[in-house]
C-alpha atoms as a PDB file:
ATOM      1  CA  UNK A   1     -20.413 -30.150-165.904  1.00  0.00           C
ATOM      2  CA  UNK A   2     -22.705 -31.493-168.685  1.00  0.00           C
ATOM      3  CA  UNK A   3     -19.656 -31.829-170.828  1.00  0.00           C
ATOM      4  CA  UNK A   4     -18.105 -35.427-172.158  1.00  0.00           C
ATOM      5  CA  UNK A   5     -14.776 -36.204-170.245  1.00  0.00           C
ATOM      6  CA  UNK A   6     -11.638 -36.199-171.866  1.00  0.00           C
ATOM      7  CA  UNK A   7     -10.554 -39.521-169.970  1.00  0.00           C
ATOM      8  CA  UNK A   8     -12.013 -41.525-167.495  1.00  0.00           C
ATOM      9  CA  UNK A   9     -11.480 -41.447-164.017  1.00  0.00           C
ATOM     10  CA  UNK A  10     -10.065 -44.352-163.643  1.00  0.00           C
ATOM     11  CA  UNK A  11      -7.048 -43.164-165.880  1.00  0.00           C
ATOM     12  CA  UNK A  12      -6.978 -39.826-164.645  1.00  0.00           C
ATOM     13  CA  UNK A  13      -6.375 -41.624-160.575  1.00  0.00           C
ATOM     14  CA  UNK A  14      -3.686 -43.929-163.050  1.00  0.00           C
ATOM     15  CA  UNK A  15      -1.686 -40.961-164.121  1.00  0.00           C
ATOM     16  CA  UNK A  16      -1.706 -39.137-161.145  1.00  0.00           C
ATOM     17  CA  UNK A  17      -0.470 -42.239-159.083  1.00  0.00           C
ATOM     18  CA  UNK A  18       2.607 -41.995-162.053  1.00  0.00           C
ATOM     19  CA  UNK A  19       3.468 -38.583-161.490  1.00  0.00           C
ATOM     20  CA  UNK A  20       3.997 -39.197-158.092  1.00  0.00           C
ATOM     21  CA  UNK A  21       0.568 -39.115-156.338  1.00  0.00           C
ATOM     22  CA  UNK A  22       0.536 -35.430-156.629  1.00  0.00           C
ATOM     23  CA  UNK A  23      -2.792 -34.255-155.309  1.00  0.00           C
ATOM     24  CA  UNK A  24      -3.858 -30.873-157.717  1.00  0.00           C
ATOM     25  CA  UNK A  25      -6.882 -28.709-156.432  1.00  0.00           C
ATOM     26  CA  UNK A  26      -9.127 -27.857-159.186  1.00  0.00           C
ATOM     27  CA  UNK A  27      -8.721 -24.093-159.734  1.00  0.00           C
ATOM     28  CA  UNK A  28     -12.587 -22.298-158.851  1.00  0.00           C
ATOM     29  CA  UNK A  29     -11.274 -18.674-160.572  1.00  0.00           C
ATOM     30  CA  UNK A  30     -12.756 -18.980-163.602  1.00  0.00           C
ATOM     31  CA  UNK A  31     -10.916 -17.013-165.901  1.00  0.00           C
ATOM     32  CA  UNK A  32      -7.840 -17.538-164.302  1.00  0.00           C
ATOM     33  CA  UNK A  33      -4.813 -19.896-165.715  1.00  0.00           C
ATOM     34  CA  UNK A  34      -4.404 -18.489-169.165  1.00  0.00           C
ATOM     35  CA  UNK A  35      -7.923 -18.171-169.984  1.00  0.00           C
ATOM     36  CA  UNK A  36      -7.632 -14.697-170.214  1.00  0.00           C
ATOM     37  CA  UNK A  37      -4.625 -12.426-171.103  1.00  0.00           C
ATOM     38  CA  UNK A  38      -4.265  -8.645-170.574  1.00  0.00           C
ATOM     39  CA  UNK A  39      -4.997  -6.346-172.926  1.00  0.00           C
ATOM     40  CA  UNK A  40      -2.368  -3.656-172.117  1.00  0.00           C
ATOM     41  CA  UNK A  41       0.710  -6.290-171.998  1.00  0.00           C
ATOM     42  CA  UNK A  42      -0.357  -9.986-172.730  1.00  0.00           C
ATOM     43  CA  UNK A  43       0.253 -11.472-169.694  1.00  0.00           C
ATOM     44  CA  UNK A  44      -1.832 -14.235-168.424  1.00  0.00           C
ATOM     45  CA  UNK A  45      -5.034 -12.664-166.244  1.00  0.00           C
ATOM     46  CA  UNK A  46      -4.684 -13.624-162.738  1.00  0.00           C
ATOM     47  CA  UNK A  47      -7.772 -14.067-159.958  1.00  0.00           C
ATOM     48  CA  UNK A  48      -7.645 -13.888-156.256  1.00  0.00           C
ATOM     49  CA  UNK A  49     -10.555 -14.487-153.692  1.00  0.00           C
ATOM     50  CA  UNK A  50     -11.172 -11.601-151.092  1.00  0.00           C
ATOM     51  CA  UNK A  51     -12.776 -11.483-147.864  1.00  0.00           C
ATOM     52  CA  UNK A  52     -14.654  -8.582-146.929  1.00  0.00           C
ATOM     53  CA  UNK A  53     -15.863  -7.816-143.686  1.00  0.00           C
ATOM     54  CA  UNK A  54     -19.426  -6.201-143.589  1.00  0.00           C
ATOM     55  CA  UNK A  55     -22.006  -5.755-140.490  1.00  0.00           C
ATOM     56  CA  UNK A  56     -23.851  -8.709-141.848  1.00  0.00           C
ATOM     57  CA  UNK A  57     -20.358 -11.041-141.508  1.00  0.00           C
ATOM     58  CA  UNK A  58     -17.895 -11.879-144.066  1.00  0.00           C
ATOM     59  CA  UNK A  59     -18.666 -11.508-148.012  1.00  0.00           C
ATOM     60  CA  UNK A  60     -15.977 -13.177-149.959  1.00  0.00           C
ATOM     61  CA  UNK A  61     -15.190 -11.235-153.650  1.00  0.00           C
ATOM     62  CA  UNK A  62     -13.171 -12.738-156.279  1.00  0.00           C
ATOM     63  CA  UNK A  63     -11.824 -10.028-158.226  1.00  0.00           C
ATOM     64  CA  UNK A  64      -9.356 -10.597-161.526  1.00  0.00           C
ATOM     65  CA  UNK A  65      -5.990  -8.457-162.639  1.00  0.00           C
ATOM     66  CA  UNK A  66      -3.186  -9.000-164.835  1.00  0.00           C
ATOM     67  CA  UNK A  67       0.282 -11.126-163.353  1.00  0.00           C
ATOM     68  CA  UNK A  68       2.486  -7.775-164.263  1.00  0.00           C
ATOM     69  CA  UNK A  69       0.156  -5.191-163.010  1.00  0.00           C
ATOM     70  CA  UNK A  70       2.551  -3.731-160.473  1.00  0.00           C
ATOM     71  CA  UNK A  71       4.853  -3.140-163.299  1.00  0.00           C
ATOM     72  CA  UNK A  72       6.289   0.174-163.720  1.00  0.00           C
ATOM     73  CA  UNK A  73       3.668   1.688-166.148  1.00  0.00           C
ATOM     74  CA  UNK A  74       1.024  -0.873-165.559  1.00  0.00           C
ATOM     75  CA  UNK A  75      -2.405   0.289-165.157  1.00  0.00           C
ATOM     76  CA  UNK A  76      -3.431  -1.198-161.488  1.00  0.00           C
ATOM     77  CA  UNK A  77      -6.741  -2.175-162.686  1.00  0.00           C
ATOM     78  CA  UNK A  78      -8.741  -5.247-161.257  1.00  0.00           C
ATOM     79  CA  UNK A  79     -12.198  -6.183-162.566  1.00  0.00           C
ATOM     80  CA  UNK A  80     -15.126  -8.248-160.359  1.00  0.00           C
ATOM     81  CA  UNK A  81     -15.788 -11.855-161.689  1.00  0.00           C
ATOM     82  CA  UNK A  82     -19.607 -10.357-161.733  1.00  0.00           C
ATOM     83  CA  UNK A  83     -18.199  -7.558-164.330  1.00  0.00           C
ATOM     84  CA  UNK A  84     -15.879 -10.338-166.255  1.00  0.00           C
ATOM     85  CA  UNK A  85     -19.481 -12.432-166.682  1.00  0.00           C
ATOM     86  CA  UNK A  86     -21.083  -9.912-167.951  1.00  0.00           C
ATOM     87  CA  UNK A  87     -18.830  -9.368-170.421  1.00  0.00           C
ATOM     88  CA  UNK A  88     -18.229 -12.647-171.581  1.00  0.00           C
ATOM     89  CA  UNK A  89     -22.383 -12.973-172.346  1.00  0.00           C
ATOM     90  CA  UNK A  90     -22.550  -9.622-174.199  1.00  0.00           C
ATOM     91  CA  UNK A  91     -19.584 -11.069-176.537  1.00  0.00           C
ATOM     92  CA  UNK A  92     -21.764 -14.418-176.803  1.00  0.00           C
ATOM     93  CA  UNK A  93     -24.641 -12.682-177.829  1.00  0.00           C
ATOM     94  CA  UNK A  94     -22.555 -11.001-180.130  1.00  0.00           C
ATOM     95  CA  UNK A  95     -21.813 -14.362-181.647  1.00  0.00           C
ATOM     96  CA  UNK A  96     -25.012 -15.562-182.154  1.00  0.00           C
ATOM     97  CA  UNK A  97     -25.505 -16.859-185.603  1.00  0.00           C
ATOM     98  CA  UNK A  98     -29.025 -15.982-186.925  1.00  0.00           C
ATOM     99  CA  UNK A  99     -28.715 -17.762-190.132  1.00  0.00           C
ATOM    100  CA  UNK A 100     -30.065 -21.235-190.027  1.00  0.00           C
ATOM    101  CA  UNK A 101     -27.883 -23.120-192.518  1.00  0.00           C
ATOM    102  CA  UNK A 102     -25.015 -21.174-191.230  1.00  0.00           C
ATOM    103  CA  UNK A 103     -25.747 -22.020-188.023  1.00  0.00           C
ATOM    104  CA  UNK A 104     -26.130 -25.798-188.445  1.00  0.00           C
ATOM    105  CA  UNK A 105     -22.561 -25.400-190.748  1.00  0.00           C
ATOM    106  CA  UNK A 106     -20.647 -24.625-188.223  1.00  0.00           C
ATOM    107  CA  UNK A 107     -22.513 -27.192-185.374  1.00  0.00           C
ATOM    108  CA  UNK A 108     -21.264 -29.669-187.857  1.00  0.00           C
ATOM    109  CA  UNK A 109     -17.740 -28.520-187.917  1.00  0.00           C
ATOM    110  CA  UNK A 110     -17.249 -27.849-184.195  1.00  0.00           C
ATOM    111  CA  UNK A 111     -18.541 -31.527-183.629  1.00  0.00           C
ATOM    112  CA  UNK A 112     -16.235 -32.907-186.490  1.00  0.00           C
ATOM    113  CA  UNK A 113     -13.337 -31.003-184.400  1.00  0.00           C
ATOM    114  CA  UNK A 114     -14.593 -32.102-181.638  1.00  0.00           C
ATOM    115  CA  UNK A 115     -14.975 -36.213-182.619  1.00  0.00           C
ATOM    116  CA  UNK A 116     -11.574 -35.499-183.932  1.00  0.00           C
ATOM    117  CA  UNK A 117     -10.609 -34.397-180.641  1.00  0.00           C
ATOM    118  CA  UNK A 118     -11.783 -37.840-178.528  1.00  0.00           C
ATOM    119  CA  UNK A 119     -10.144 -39.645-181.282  1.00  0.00           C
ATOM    120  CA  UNK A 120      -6.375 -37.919-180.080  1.00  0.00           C
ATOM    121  CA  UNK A 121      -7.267 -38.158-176.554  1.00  0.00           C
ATOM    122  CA  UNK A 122      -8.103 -41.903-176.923  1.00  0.00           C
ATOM    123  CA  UNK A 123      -4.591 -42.056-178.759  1.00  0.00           C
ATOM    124  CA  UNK A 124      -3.200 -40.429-175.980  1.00  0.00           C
ATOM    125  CA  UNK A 125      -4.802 -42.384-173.527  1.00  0.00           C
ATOM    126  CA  UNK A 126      -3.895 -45.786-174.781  1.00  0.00           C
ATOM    127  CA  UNK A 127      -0.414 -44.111-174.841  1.00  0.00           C
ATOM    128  CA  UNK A 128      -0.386 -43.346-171.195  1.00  0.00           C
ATOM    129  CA  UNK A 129      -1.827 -46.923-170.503  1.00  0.00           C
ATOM    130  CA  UNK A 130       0.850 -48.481-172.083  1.00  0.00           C
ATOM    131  CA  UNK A 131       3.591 -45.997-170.497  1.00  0.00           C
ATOM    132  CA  UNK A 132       2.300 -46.671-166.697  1.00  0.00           C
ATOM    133  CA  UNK A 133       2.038 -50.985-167.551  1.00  0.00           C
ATOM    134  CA  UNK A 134       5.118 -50.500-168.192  1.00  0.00           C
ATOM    135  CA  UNK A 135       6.420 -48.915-165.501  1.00  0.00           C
ATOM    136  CA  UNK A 136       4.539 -51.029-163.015  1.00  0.00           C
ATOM    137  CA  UNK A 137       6.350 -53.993-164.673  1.00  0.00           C
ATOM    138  CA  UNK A 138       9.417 -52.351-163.958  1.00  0.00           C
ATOM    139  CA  UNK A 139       8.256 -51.748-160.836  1.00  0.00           C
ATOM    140  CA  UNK A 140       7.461 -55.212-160.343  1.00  0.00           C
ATOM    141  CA  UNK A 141      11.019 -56.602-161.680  1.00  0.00           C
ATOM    142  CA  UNK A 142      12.650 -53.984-159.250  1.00  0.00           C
ATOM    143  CA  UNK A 143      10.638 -55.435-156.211  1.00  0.00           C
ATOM    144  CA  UNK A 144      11.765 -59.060-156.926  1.00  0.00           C
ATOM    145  CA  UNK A 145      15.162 -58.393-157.259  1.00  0.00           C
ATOM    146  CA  UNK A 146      15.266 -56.824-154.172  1.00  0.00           C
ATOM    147  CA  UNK A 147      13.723 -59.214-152.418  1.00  0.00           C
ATOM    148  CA  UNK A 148      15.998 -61.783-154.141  1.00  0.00           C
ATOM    149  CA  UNK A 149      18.310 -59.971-152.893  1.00  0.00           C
ATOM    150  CA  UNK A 150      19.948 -59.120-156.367  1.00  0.00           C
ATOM    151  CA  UNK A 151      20.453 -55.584-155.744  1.00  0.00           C
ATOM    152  CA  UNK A 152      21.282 -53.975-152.640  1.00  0.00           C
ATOM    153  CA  UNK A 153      19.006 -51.427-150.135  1.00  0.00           C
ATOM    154  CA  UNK A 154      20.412 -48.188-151.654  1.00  0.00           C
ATOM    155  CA  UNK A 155      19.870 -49.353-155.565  1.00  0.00           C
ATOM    156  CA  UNK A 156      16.994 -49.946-155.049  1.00  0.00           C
ATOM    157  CA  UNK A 157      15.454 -46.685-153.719  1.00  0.00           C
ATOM    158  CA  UNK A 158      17.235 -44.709-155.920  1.00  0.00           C
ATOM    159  CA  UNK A 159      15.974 -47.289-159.414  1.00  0.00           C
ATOM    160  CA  UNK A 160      12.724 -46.549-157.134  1.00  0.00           C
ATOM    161  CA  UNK A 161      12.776 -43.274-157.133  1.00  0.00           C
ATOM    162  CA  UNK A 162      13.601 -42.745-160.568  1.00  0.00           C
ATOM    163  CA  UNK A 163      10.305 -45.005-161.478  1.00  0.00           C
ATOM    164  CA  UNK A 164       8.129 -42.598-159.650  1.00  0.00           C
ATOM    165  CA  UNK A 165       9.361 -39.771-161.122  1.00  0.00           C
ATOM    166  CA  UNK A 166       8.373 -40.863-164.625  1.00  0.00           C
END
């Protein structure tokens, strides 16, 4: 959450409204979504949130396991998002550069990436900006004709249609 967005929100509510209004939930399994893949087969790592019923009420679990695990041969191993955590600081710590001008070598590089990064997602932004103008032009032209009666009912909701699913 402390991180620089990619793109505003502004063209984020844009490009949504271009696919189609299509409404996606962000995902709250962390290492799901092809974060993670498994180790025995290289599928992606899937997660899935259990409820538990105790004495004390419910206690909700998320627990993690690979997409093909009930493949023949497959171990039918899940791990606890509290285990997965765990791991992912010990390999951190493993990472940890102790060397100073090391260290501050490869801070500069990462941000270098990194400004090299915004710079592509500006590109693609401006991109997108011109893409959905243009399509709400077309939009626009479609609406008058219609209501010049220039093209007929059907035409238009299919020419519609077609706009909203660019």
């Amino acid at each position: 959450g402390v991180h620089e967005p990619l793109i505003d929100a502004a063209l984020f509510q844009r490009v949504q409204a271009l696919l189609g209004a299509k409404v996606y939930q962000s995902n709250e399994l962390t290492y799901a979504g092809g974060l993670v893949v498994c180790g025995h087969c290289g599928r992606a790592v899937t997660g899935e949130r259990v409820a538990k019923k105790t004495k004390d009420g419910e206690r909700h679990y998320v627990y993690y396991r690979c997409s093909g695990y009930t493949a023949e041969g497959h171990p039918r191993a899940r791990v606890t998002e509290a285990d997965l955590d765990s791991f992912v600081l010990d390999l951190f710590a493993k990472l940890r550069i102790e060397d100073a001008r090391l260290r501050a070598w490869v801070v500069r590089v990462l941000k270098e990436k990194n400004k090299a990064g915004r710079v592509e997602s500006e590109q693609e932004r401006e991109r997108l900006a011109r893409e959905l103008a243009a399509a709400r032009r077309e939009a626009d032209t479609l609406l008058s004709m219609r209501l010049m009666d220039e093209i007929d009912s059907e035409t238009f909701k299919r020419k519609n249609g077609e706009l909203q699913a660019v």
